[in-house]
C-alpha atoms as a PDB file:
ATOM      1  CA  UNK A   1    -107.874 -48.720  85.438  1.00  0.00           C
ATOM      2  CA  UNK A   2    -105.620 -49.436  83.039  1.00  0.00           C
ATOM      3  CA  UNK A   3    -103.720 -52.425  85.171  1.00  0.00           C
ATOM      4  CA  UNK A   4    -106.796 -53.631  85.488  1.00  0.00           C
ATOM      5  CA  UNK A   5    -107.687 -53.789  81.802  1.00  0.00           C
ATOM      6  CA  UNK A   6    -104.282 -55.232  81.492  1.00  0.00           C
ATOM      7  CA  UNK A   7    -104.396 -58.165  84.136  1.00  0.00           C
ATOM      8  CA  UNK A   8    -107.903 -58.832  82.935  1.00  0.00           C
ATOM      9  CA  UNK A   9    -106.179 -59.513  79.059  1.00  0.00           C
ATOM     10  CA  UNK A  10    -103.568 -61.517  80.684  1.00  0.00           C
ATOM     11  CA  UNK A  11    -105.712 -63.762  82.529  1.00  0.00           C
ATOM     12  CA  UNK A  12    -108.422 -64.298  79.733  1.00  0.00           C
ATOM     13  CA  UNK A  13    -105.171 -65.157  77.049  1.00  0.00           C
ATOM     14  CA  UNK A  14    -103.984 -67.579  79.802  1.00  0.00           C
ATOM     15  CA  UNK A  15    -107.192 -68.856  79.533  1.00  0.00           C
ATOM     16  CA  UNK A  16    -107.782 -69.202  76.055  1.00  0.00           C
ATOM     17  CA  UNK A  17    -103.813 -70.915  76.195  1.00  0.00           C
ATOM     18  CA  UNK A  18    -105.539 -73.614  78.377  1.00  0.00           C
ATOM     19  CA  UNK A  19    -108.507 -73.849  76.416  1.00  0.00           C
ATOM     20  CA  UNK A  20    -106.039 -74.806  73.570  1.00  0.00           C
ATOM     21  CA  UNK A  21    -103.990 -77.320  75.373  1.00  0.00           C
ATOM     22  CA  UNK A  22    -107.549 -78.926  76.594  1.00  0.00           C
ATOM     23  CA  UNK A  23    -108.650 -79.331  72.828  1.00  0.00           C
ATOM     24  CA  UNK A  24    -104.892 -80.426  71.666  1.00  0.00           C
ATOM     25  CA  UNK A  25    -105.139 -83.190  74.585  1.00  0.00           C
ATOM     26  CA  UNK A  26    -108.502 -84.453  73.674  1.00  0.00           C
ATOM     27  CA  UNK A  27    -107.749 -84.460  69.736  1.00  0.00           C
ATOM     28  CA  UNK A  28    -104.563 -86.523  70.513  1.00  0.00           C
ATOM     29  CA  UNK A  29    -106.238 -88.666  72.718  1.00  0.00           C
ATOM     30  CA  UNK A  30    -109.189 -89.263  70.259  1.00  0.00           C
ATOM     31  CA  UNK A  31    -105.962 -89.687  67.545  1.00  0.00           C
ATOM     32  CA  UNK A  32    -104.912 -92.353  69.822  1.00  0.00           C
ATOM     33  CA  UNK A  33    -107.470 -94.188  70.781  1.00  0.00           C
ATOM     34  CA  UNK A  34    -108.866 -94.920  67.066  1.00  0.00           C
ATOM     35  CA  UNK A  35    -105.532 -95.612  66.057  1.00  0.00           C
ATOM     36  CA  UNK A  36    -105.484 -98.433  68.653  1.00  0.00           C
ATOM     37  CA  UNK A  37    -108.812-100.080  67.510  1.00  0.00           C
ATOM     38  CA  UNK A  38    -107.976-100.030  64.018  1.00  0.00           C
ATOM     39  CA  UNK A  39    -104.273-101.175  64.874  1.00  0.00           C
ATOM     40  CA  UNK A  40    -106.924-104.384  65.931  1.00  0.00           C
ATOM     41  CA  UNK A  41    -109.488-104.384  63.705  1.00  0.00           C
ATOM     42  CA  UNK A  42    -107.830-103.913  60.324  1.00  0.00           C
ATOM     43  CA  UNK A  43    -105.394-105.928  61.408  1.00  0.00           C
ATOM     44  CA  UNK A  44    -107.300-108.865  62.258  1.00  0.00           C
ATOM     45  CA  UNK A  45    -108.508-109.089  58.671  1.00  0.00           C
ATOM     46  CA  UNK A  46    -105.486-109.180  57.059  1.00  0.00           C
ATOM     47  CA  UNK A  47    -105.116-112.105  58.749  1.00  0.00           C
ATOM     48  CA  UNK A  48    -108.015-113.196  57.959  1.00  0.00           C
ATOM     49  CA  UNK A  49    -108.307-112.655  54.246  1.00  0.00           C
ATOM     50  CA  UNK A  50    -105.015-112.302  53.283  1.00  0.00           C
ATOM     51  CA  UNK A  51    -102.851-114.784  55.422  1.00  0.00           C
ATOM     52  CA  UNK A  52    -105.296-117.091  56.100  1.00  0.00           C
ATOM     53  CA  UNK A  53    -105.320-117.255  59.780  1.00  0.00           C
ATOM     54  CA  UNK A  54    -108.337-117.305  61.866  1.00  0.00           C
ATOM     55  CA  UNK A  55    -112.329-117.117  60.692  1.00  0.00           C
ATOM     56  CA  UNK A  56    -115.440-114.719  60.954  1.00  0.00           C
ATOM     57  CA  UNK A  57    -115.628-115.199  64.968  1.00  0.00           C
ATOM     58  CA  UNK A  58    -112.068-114.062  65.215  1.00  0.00           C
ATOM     59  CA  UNK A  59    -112.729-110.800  63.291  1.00  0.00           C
ATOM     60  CA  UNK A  60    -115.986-109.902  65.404  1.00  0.00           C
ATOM     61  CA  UNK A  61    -114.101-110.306  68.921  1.00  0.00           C
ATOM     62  CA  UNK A  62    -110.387-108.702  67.584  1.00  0.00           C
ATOM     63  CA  UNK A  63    -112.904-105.467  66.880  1.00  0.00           C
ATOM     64  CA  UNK A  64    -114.756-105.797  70.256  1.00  0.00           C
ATOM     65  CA  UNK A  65    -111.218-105.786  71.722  1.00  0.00           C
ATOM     66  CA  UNK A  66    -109.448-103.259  69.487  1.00  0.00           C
ATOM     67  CA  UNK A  67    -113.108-100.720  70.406  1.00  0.00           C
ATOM     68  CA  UNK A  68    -112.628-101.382  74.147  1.00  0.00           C
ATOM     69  CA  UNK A  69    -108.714-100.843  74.130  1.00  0.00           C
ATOM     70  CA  UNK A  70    -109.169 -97.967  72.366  1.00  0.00           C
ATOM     71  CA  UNK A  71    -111.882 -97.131  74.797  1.00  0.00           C
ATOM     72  CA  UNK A  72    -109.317 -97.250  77.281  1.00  0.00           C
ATOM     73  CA  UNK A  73    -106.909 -95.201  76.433  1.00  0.00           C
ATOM     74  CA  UNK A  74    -108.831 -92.174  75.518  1.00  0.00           C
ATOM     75  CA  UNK A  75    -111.560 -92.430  78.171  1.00  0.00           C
ATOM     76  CA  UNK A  76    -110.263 -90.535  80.433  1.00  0.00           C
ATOM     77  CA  UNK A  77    -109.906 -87.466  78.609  1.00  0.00           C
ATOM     78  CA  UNK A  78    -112.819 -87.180  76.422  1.00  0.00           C
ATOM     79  CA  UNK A  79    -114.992 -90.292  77.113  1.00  0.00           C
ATOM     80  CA  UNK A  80    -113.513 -91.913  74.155  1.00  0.00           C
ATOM     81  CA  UNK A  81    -115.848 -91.134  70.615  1.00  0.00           C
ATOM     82  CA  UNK A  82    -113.479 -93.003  68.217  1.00  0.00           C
ATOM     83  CA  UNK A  83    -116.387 -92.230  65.856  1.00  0.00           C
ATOM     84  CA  UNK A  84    -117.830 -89.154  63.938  1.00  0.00           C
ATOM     85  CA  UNK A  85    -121.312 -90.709  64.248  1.00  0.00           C
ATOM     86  CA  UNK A  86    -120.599 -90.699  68.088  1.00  0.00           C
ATOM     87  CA  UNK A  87    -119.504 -87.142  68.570  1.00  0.00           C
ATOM     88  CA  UNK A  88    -122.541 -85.855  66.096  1.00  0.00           C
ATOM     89  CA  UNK A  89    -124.669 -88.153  68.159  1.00  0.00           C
ATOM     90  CA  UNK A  90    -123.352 -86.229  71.537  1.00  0.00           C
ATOM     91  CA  UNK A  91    -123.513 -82.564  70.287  1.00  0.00           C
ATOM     92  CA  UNK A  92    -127.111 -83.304  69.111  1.00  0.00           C
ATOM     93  CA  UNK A  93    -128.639 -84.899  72.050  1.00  0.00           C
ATOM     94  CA  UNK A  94    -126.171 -84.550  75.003  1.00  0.00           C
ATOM     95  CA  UNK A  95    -124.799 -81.544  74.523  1.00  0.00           C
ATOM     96  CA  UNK A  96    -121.192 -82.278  73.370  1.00  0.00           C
ATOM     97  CA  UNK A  97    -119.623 -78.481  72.369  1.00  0.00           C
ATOM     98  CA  UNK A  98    -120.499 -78.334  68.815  1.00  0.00           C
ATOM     99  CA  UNK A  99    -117.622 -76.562  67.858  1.00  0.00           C
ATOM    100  CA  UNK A 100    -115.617 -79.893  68.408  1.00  0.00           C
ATOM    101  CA  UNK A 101    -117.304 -81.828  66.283  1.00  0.00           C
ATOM    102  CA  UNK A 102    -115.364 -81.068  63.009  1.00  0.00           C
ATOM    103  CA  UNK A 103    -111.804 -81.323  64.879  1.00  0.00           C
ATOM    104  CA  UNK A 104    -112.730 -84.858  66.873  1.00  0.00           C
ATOM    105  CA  UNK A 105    -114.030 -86.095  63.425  1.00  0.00           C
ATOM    106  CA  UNK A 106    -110.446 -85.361  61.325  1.00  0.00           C
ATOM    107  CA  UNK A 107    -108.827 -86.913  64.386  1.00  0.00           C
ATOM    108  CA  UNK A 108    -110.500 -90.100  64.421  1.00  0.00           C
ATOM    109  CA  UNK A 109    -109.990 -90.261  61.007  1.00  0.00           C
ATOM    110  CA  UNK A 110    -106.470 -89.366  61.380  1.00  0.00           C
ATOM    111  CA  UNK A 111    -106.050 -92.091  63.771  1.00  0.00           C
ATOM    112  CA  UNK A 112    -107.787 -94.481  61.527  1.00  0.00           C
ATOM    113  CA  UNK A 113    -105.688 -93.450  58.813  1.00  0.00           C
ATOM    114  CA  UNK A 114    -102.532 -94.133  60.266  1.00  0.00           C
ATOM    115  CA  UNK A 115    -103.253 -97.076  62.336  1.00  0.00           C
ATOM    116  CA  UNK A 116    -104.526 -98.480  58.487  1.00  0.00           C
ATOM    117  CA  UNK A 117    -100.873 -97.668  57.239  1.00  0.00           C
ATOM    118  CA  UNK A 118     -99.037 -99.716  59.965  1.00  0.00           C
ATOM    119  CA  UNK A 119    -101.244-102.289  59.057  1.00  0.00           C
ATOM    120  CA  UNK A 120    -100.457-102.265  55.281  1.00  0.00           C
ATOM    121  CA  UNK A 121     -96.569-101.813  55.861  1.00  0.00           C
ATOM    122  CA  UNK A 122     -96.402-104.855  58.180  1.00  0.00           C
ATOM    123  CA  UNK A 123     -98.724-107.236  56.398  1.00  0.00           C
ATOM    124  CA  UNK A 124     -96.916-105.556  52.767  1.00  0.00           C
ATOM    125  CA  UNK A 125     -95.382-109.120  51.626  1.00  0.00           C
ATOM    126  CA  UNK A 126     -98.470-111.379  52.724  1.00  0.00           C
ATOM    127  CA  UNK A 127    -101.115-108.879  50.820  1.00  0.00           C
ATOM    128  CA  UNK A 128     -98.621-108.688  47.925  1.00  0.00           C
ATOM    129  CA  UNK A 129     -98.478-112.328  47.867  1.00  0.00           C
ATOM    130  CA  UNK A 130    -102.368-113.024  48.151  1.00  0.00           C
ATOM    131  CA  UNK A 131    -103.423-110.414  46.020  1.00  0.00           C
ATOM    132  CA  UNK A 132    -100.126-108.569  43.741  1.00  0.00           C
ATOM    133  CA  UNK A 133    -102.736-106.552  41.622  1.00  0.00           C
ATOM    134  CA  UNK A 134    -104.311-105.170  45.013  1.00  0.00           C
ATOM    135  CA  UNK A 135    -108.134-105.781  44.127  1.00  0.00           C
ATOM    136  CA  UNK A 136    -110.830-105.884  45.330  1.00  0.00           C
ATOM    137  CA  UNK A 137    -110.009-109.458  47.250  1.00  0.00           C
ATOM    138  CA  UNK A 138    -107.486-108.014  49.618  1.00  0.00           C
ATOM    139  CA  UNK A 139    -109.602-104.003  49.510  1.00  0.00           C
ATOM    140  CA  UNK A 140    -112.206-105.766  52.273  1.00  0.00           C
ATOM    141  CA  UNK A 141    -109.008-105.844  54.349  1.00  0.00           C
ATOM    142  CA  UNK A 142    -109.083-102.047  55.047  1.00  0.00           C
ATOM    143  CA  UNK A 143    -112.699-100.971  54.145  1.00  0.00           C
ATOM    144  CA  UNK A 144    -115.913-102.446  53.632  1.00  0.00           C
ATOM    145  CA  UNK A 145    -118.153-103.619  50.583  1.00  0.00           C
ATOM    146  CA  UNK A 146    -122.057-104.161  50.119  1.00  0.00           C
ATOM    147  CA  UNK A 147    -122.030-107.780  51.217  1.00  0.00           C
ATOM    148  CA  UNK A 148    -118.442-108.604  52.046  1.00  0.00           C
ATOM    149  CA  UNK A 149    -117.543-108.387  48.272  1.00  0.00           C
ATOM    150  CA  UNK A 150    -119.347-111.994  47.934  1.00  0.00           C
ATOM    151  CA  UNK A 151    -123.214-112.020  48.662  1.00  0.00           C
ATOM    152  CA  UNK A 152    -125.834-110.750  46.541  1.00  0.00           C
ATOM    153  CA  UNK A 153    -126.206-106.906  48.301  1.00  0.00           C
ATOM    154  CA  UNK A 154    -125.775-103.504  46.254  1.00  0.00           C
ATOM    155  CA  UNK A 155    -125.187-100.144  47.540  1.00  0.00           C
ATOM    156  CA  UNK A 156    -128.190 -99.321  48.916  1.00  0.00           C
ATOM    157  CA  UNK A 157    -128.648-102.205  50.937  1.00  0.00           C
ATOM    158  CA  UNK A 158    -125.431-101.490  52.315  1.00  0.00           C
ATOM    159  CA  UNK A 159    -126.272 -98.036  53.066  1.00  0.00           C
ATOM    160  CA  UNK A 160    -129.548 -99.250  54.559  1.00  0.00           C
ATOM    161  CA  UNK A 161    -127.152-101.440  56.843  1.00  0.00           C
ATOM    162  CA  UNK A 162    -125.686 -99.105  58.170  1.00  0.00           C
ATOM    163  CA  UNK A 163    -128.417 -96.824  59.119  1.00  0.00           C
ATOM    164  CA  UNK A 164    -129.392 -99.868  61.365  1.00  0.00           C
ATOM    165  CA  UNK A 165    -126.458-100.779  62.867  1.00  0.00           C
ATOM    166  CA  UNK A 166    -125.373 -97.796  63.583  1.00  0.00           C
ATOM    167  CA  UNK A 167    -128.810 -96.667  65.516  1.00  0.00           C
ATOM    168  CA  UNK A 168    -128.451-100.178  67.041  1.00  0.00           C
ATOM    169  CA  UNK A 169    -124.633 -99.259  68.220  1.00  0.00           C
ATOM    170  CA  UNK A 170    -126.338 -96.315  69.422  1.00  0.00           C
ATOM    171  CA  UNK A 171    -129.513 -96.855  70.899  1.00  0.00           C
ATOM    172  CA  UNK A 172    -127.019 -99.305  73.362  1.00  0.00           C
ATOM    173  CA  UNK A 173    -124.294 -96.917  73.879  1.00  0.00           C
ATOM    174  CA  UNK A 174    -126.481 -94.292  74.786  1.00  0.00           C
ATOM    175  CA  UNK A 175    -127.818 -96.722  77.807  1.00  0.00           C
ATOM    176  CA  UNK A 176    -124.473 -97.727  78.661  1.00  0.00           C
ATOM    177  CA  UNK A 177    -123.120 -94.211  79.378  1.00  0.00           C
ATOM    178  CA  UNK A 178    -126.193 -92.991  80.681  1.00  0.00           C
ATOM    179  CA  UNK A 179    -126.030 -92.542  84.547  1.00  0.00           C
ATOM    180  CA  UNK A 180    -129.553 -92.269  85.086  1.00  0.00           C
ATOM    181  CA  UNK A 181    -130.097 -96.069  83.716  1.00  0.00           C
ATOM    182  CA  UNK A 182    -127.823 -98.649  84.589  1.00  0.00           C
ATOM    183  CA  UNK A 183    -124.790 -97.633  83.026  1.00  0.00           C
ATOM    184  CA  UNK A 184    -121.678 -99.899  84.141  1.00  0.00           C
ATOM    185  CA  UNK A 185    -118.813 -98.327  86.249  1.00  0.00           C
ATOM    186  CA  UNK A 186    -116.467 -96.380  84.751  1.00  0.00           C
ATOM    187  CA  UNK A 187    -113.796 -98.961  84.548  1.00  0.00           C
ATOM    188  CA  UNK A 188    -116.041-101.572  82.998  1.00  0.00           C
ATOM    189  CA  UNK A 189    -117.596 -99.635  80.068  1.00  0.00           C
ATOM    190  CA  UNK A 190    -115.034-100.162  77.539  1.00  0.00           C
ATOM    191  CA  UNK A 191    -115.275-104.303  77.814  1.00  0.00           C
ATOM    192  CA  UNK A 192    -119.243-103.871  77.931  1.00  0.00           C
ATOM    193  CA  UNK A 193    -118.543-101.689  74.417  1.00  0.00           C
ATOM    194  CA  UNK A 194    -116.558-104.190  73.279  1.00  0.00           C
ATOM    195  CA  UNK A 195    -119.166-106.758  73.380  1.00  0.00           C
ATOM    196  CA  UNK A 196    -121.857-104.542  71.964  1.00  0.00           C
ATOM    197  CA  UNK A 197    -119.159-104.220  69.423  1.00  0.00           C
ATOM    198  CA  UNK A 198    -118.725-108.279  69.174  1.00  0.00           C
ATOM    199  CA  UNK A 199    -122.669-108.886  69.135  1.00  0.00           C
ATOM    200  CA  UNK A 200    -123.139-106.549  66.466  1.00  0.00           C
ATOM    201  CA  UNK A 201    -120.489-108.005  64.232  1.00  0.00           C
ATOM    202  CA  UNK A 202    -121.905-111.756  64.637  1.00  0.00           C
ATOM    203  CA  UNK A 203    -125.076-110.160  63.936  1.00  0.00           C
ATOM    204  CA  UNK A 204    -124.945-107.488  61.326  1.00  0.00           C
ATOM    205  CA  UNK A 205    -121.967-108.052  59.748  1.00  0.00           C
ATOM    206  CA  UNK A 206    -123.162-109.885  56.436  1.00  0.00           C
ATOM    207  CA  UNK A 207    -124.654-107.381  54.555  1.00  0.00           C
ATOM    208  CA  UNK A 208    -122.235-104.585  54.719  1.00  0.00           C
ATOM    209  CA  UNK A 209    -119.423-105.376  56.631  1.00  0.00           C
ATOM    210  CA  UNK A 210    -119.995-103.332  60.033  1.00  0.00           C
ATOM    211  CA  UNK A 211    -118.248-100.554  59.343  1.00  0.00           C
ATOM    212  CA  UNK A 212    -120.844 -98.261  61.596  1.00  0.00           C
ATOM    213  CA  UNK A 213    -118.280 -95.440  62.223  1.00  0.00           C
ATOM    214  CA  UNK A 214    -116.934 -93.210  59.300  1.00  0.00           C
ATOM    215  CA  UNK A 215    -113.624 -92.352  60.566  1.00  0.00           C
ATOM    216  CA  UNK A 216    -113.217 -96.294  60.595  1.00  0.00           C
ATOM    217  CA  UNK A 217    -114.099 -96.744  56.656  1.00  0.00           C
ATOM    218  CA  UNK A 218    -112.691 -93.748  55.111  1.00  0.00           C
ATOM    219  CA  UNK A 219    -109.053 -93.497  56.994  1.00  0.00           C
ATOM    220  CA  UNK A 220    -108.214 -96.749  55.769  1.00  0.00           C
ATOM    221  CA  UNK A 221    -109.546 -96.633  52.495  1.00  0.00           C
ATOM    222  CA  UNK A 222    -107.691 -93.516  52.051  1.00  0.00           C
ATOM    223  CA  UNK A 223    -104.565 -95.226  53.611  1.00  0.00           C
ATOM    224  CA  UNK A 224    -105.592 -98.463  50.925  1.00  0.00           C
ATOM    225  CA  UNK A 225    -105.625 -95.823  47.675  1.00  0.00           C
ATOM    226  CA  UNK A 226    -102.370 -94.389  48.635  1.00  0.00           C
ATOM    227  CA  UNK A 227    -100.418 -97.384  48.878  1.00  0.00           C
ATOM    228  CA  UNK A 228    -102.203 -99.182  45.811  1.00  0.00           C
ATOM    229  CA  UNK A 229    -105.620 -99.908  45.486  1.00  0.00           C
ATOM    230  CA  UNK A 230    -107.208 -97.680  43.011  1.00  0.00           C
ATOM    231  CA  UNK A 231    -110.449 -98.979  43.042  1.00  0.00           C
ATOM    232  CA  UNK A 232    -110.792 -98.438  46.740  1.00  0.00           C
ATOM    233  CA  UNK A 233    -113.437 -96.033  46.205  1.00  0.00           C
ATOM    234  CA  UNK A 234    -115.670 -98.246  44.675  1.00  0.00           C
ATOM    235  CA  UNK A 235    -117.991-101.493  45.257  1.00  0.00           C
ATOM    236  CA  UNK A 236    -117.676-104.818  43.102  1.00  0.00           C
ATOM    237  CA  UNK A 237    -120.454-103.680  40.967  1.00  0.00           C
ATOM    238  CA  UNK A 238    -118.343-100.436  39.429  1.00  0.00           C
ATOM    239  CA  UNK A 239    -120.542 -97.836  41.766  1.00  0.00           C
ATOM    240  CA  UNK A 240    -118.954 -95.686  44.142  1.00  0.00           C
ATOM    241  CA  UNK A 241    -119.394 -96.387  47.388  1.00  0.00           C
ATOM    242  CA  UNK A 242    -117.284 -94.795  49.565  1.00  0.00           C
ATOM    243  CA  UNK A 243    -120.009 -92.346  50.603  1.00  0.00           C
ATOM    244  CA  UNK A 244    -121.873 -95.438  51.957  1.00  0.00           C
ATOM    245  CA  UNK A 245    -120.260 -96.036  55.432  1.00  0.00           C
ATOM    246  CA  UNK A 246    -119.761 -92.362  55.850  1.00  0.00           C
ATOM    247  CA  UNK A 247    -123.447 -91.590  55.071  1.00  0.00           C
ATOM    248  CA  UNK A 248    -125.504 -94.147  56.753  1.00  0.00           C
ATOM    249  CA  UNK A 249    -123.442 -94.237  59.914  1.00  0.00           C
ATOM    250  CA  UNK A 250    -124.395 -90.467  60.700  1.00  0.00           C
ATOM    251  CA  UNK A 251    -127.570 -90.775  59.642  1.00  0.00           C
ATOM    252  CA  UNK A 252    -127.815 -94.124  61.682  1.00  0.00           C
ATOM    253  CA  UNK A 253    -126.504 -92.538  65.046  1.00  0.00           C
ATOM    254  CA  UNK A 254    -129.028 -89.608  64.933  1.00  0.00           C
ATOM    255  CA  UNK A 255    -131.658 -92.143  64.596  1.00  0.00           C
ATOM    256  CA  UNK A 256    -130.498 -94.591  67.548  1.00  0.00           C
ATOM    257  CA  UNK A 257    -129.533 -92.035  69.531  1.00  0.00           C
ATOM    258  CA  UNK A 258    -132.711 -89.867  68.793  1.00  0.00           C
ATOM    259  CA  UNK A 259    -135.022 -93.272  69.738  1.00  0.00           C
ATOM    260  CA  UNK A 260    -133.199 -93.550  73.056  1.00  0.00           C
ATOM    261  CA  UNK A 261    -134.157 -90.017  74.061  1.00  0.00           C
ATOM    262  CA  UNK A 262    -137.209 -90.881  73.195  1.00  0.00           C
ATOM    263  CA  UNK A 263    -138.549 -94.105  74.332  1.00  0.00           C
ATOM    264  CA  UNK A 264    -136.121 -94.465  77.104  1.00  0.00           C
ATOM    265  CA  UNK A 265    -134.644 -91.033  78.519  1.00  0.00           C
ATOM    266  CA  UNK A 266    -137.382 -89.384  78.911  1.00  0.00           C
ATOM    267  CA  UNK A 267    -139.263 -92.062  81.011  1.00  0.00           C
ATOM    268  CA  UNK A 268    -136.527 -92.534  83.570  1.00  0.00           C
ATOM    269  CA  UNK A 269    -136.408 -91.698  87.348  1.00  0.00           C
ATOM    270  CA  UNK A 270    -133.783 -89.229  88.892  1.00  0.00           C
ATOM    271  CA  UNK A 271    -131.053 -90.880  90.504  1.00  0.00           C
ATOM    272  CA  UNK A 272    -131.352 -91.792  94.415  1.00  0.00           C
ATOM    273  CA  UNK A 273    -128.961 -88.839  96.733  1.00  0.00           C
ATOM    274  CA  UNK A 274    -126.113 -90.936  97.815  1.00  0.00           C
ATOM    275  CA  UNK A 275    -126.191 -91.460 101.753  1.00  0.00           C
ATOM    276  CA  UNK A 276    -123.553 -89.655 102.439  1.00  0.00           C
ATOM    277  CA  UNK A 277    -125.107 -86.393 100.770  1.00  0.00           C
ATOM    278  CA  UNK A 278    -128.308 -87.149 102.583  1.00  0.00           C
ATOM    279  CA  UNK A 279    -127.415 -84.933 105.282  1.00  0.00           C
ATOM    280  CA  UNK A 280    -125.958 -82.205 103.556  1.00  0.00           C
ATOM    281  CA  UNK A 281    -126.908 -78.464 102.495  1.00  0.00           C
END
């Protein structure tokens, strides 16, 4: 009896070992793959705004790109969140293990974070150069502002921004993965995210910038304050903002992804047997 107490401890520690290494692989990979699209995105604006190369097209497709690669290399191992609002979205409605939540949320944020850092080291002399007091001109580089810093938009039209376009990113993503509709093969999601990345920045970028993912706003901002800007928590008008894209996005995904359960889930058919199983017990 007691060997078999004792092999019965070894083998549920070896499993709780592996259970580990599973959650230290995913977190990496979710590390990674955020890193990669903000390695694009932020990047892209500092071109942008700071250097002067390129134009508001430029910005919305370097994102689609920078979400898909970063699609890519973390798909494999844990479908690829990248995004806080995506993971809540997924414990609440698809049952993602809530206990992951917190520890994919710090990681995309993580990711964000440094990805955001490479950015300001390599693009150090042209933001210096454009902007040597590091305002609020060259803060839009790294996180976003109620109406790009320029138009006439406060707070909470920024916050209701991204409420929508984050149930808009959503609503689509929950189609897109979902195998009962019809999702795209495995190897083509990413690019189709990319685009619904793309459309939504041509679309519903004005008013706030696009942020739609909290890992993507506050890692960089965070990287932004430590390296400079110390207003980075705030809007043009004074009011602090920060809250803003960290808010609305979670709130946002609940509501797309909610909506999608309901007006579309719900209604469709089971999916056909393959052939092959036809015949099978």
């Amino acid at each position: 009896m007691a060997h078999n107490a004792d092999t019965t401890k070894a083998g549920a520690a070896v499993v709780e070992r592996l259970k580990r290494l599973e959650l230290t692989g995913e977190l990496i990979a979710e590390f990674a793959g955020t890193m990669v699209l903000i390695l694009f995105g932020v990047g892209v604006v500092a071109q942008v705004v700071a250097a002067g190369v390129g134009d508001h097209d430029s910005i919305a497709w370097a994102w689609g790109i920078g979400v898909a690669l970063g699609v890519y290399v973390a798909g494999r191992i844990t479908g690829a969140h990248l995004n806080p609002a995506v993971t809540l979205a997924f414990a609440t409605f698809r049952g993602f293990p809530w206990a992951k939540v917190v520890p994919y949320s710090l990681a995309q944020t993580a990711g964000a974070f440094v990805g955001a850092l490479l950015v300001r080291w390599n693009y150090t002399e042209v933001l210096n150069m454009t902007d040597p007091e590091h305002t609020l001109k060259t803060q839009i580089v790294f996180s976003t502002l109620p109406g790009n810093g320029t138009l006439p938009v406060g707070m909470w039209g920024g916050f209701r921004d991204q409420i929508i376009g984050t149930a808009i990113l959503m609503f689509v993503l929950y189609a897109l993965s979902d195998s009962h509709n019809l999702a795209p093969s495995a190897n083509l999601s990413p690019v189709v995210i990319g685009l619904l990345i793309v459309a939504i920045g041509m679309a519903w970028g004005a008013d706030a910038g696009y942020a739609i993912n909290p890992a993507r706003d506050f890692g960089p901002r965070l990287a932004s304050f430590l390296t400079g800007y110390s207003g980075a928590w705030r809007d043009q008008y004074g009011d602090l903002y920060f809250w803003v894209p960290v808010i609305g996005p979670l709130i946002g995904g609940l509501t797309g992804a909610g909506l999608y359960q309901l007006m579309i889930a719900r209604f469709l058919p089971e999916p056909e047997p393959d052939i092959e199983d036809a015949g099978r017990v």
